[in-house]
N, C-alpha and C. Protein backbone atom coordinates (compact mmCIF):
# COMPACT_ATOMS: atom_id res chain seq x y z
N UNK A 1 -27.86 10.96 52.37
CA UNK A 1 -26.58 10.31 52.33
C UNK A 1 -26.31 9.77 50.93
N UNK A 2 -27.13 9.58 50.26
CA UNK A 2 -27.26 8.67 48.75
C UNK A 2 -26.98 9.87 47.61
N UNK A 3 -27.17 11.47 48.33
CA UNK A 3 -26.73 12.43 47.09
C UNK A 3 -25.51 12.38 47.34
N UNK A 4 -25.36 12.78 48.77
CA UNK A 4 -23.72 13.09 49.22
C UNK A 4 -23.05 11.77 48.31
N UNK A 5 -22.95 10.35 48.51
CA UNK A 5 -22.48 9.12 47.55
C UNK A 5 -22.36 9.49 46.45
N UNK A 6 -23.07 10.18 45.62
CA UNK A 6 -23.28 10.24 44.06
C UNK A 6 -22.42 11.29 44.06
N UNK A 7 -22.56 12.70 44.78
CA UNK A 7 -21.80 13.51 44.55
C UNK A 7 -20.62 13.27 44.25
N UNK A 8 -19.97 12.25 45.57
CA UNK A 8 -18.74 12.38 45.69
C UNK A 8 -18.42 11.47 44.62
N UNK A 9 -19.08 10.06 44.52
CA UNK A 9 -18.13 9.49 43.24
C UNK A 9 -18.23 10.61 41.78
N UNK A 10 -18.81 11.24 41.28
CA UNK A 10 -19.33 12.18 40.08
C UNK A 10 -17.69 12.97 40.33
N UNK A 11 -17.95 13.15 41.73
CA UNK A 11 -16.79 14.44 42.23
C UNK A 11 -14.84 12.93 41.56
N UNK A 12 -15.44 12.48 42.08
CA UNK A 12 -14.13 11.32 41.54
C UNK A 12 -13.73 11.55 40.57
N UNK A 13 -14.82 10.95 39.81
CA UNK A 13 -14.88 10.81 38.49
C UNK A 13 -14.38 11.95 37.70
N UNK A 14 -14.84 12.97 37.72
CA UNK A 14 -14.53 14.21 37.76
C UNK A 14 -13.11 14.22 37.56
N UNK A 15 -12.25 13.96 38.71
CA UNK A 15 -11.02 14.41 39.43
C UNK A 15 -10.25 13.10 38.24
N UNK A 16 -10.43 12.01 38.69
CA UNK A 16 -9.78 11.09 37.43
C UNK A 16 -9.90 11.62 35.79
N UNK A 17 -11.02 12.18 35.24
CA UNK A 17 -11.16 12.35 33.78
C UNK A 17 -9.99 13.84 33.99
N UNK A 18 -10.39 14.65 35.28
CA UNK A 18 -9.58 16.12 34.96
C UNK A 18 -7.80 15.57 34.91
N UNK A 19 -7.66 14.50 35.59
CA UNK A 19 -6.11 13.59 35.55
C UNK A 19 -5.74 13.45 34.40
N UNK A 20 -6.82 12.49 33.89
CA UNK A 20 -6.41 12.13 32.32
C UNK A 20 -5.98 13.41 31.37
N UNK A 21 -7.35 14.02 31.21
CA UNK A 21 -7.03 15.31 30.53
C UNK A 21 -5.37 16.01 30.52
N UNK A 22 -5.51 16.08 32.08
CA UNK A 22 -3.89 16.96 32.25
C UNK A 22 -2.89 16.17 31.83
N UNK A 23 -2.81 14.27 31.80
CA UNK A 23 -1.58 13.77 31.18
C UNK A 23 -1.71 13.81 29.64
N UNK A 24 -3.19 13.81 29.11
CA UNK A 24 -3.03 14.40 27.53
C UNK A 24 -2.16 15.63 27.27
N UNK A 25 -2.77 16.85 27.67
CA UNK A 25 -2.22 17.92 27.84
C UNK A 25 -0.86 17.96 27.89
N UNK A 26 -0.11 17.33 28.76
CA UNK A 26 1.08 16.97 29.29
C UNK A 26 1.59 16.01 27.49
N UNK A 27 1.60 15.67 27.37
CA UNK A 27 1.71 14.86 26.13
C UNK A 27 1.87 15.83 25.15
N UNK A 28 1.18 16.16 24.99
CA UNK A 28 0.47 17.16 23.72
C UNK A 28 1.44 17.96 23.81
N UNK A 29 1.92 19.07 25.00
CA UNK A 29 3.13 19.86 25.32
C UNK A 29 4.11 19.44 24.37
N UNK A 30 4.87 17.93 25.43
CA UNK A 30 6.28 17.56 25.11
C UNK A 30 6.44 17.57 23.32
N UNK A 31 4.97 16.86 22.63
CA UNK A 31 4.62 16.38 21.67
C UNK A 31 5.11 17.97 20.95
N UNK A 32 4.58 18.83 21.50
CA UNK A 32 4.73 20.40 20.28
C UNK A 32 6.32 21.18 20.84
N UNK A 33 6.50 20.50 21.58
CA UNK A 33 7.71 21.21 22.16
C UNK A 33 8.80 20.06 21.46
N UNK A 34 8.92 18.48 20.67
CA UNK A 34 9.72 17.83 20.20
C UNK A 34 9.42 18.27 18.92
N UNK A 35 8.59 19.01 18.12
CA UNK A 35 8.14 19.06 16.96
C UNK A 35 9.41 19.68 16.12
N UNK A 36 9.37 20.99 16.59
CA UNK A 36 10.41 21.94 16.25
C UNK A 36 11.79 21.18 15.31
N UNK A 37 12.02 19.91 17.13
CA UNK A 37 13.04 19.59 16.40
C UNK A 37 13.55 18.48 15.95
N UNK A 38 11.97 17.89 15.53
CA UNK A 38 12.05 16.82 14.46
C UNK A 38 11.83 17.56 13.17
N UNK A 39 11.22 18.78 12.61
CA UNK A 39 11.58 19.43 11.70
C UNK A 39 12.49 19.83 11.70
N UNK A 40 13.66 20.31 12.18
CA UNK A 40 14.90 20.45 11.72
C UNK A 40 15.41 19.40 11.38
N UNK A 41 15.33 18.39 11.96
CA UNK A 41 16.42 16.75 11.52
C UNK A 41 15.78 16.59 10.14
N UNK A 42 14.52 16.46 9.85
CA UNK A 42 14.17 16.48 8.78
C UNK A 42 14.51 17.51 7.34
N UNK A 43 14.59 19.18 7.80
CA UNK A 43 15.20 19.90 7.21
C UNK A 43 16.90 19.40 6.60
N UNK A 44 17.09 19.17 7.70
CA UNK A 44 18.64 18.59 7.82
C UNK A 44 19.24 17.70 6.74
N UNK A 45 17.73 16.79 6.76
CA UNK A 45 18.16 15.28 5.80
C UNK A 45 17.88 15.25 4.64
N UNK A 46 16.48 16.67 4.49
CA UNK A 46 16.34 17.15 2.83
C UNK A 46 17.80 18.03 2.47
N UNK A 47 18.15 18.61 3.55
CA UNK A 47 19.23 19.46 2.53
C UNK A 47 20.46 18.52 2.17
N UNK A 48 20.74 17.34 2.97
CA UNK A 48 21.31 16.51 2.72
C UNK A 48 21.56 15.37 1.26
N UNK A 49 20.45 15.45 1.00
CA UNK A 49 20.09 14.68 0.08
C UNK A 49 20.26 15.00 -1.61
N UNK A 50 21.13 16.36 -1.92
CA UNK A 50 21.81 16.55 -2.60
C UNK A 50 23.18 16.50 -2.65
N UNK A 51 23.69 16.50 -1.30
CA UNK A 51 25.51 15.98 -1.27
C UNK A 51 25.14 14.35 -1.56
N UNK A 52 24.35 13.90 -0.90
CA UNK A 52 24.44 12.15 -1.16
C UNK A 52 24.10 12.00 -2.59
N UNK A 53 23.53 12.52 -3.29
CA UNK A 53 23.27 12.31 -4.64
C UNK A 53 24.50 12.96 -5.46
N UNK A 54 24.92 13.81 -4.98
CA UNK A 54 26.29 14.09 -5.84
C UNK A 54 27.54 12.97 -5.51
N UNK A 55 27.38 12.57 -4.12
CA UNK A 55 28.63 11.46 -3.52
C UNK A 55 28.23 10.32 -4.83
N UNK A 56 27.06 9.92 -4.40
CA UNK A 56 26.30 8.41 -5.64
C UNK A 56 26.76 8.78 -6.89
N UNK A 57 26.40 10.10 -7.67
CA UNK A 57 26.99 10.31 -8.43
C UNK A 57 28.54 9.71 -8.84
N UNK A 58 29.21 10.74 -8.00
CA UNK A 58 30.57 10.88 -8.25
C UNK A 58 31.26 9.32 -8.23
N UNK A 59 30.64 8.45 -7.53
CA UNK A 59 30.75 6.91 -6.70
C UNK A 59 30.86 5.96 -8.39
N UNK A 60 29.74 6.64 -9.17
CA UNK A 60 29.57 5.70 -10.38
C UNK A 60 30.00 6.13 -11.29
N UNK A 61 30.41 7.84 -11.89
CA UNK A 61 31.64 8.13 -12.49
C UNK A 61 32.77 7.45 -12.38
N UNK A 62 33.31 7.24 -10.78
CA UNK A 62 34.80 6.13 -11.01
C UNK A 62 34.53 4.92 -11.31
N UNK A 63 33.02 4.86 -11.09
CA UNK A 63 33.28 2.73 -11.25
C UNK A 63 33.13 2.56 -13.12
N UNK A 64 32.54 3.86 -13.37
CA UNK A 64 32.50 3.75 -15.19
C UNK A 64 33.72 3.67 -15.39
N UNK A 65 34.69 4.57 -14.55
CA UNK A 65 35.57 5.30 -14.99
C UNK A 65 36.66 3.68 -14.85
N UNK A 66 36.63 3.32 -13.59
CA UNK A 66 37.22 1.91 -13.93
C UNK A 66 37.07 0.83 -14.41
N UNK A 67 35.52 0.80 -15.12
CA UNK A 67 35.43 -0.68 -16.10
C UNK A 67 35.70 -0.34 -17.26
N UNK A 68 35.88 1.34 -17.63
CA UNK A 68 36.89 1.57 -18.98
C UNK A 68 38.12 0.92 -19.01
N UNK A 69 39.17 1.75 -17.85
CA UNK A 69 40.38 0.82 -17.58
C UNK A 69 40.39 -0.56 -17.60
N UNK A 70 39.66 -1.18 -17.06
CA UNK A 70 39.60 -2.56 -17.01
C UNK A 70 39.38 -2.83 -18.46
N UNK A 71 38.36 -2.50 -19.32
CA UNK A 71 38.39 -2.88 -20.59
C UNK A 71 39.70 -2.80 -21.22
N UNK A 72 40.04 -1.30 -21.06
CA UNK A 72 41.26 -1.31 -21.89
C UNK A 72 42.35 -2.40 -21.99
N UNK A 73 43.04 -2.63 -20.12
CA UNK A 73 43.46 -3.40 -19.74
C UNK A 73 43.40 -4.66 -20.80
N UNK A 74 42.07 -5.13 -20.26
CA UNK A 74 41.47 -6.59 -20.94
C UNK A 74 42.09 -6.48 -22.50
N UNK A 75 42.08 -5.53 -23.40
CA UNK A 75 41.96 -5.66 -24.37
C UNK A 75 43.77 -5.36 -24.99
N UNK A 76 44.33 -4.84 -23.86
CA UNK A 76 45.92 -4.79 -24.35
C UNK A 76 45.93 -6.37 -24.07
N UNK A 77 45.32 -6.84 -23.11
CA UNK A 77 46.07 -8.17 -22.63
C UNK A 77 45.92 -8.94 -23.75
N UNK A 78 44.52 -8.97 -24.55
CA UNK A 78 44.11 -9.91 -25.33
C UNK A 78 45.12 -9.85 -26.67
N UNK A 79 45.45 -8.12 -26.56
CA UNK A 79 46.55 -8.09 -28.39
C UNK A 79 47.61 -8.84 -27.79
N UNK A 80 48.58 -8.63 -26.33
CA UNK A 80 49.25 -9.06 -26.02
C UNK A 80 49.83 -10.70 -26.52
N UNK A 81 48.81 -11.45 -25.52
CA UNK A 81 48.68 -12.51 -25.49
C UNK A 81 48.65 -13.06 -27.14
N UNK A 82 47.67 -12.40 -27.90
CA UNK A 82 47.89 -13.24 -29.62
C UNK A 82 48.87 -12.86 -29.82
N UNK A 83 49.74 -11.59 -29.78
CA UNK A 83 50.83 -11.85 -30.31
C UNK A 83 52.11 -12.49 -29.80
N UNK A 84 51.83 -13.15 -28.70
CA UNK A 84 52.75 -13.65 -27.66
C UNK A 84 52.56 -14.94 -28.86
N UNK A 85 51.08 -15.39 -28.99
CA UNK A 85 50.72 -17.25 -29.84
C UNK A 85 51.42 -16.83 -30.91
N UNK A 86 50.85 -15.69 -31.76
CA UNK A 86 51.94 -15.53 -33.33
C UNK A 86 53.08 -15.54 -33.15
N UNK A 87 53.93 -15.24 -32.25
CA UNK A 87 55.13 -15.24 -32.05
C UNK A 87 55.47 -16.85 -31.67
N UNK A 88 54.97 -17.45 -30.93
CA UNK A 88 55.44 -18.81 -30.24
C UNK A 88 54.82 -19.91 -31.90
N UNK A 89 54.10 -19.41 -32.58
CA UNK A 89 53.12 -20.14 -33.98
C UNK A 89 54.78 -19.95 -34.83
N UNK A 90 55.39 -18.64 -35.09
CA UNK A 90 56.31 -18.59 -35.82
C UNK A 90 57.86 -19.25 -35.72
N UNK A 91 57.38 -18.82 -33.87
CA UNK A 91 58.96 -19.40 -33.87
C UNK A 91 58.77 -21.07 -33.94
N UNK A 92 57.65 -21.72 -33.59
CA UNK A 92 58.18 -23.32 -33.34
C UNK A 92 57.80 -23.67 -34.83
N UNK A 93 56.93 -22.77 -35.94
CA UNK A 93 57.20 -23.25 -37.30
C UNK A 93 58.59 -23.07 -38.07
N UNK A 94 59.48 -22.53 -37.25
CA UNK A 94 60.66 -21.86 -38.17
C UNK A 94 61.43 -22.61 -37.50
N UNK A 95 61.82 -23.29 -36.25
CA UNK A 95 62.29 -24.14 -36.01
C UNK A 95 62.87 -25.57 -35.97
N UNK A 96 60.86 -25.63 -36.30
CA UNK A 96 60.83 -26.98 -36.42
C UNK A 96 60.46 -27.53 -38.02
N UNK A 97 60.37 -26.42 -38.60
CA UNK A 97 60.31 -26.33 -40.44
C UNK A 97 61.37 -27.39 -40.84
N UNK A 98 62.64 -27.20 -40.25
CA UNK A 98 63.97 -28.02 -40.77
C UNK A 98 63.97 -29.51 -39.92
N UNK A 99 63.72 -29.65 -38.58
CA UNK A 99 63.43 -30.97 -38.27
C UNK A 99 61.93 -31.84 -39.39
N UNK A 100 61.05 -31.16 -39.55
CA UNK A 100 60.14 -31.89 -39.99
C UNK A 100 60.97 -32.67 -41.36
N UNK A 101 61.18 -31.52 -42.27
CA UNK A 101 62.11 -32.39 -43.13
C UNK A 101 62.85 -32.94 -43.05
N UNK A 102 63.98 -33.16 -41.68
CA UNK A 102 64.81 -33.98 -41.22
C UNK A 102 64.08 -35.18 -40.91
N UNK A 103 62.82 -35.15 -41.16
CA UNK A 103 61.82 -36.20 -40.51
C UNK A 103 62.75 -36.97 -39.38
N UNK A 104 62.68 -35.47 -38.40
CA UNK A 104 62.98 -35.98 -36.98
C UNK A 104 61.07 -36.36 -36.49
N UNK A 105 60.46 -35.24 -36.71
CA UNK A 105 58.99 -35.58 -36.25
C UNK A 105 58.30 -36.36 -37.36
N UNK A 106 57.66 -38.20 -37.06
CA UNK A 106 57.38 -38.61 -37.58
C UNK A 106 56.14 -39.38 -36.73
């Protein structure tokens, strides 16, 4: 009765490790059967990765392209503006050229 016992748990044991095995197996499947097409997504995202580098590209061509403008901008504003002061420097000296000697401003 004590072989038959041994047998049968061995025989268990057996039957549980042959379980395990088959949910490895089972694993291992899904595992080579998802492979495929996680190499494609991956294919996918290398071939990708030259439009995104041309988009980045193209992205920092306009922003050069608009802190030129903006300079320019900046820099009409700045002739602008002095000659707006030389102009307002001339006119209130030419104005006020004849009051000073009127020694209205004293």
């Amino acid at each position: 009765m004590s072989f038959i016992n041994e047998a049968q748990r061995f025989t268990n044991k057996a039957l549980r490790f042959t379980n395990e095995v088959s949910r490895f197996t089972n694993e291992a499947q899904r595992f080579t059967s998802e492979a495929p097409r996680f190499t494609n997504e991956a294919q996918r995202f290398i071939n990708e990765v030259p439009r995104f580098t041309n988009e980045a590209q193209r992205f920092i061509n306009e922003a050069l392209r608009f802190t030129n403008e903006v300079q320019t901008l900046v820099g009409e504003y700045q002739r602008l503006i002095t000659a707006v002061f030389i102009y307002l420097n001339y006119t209130f000296a030419f104005f006020c050229a004849p009051l000073r000697e009127a020694k209205i401003f004293q």
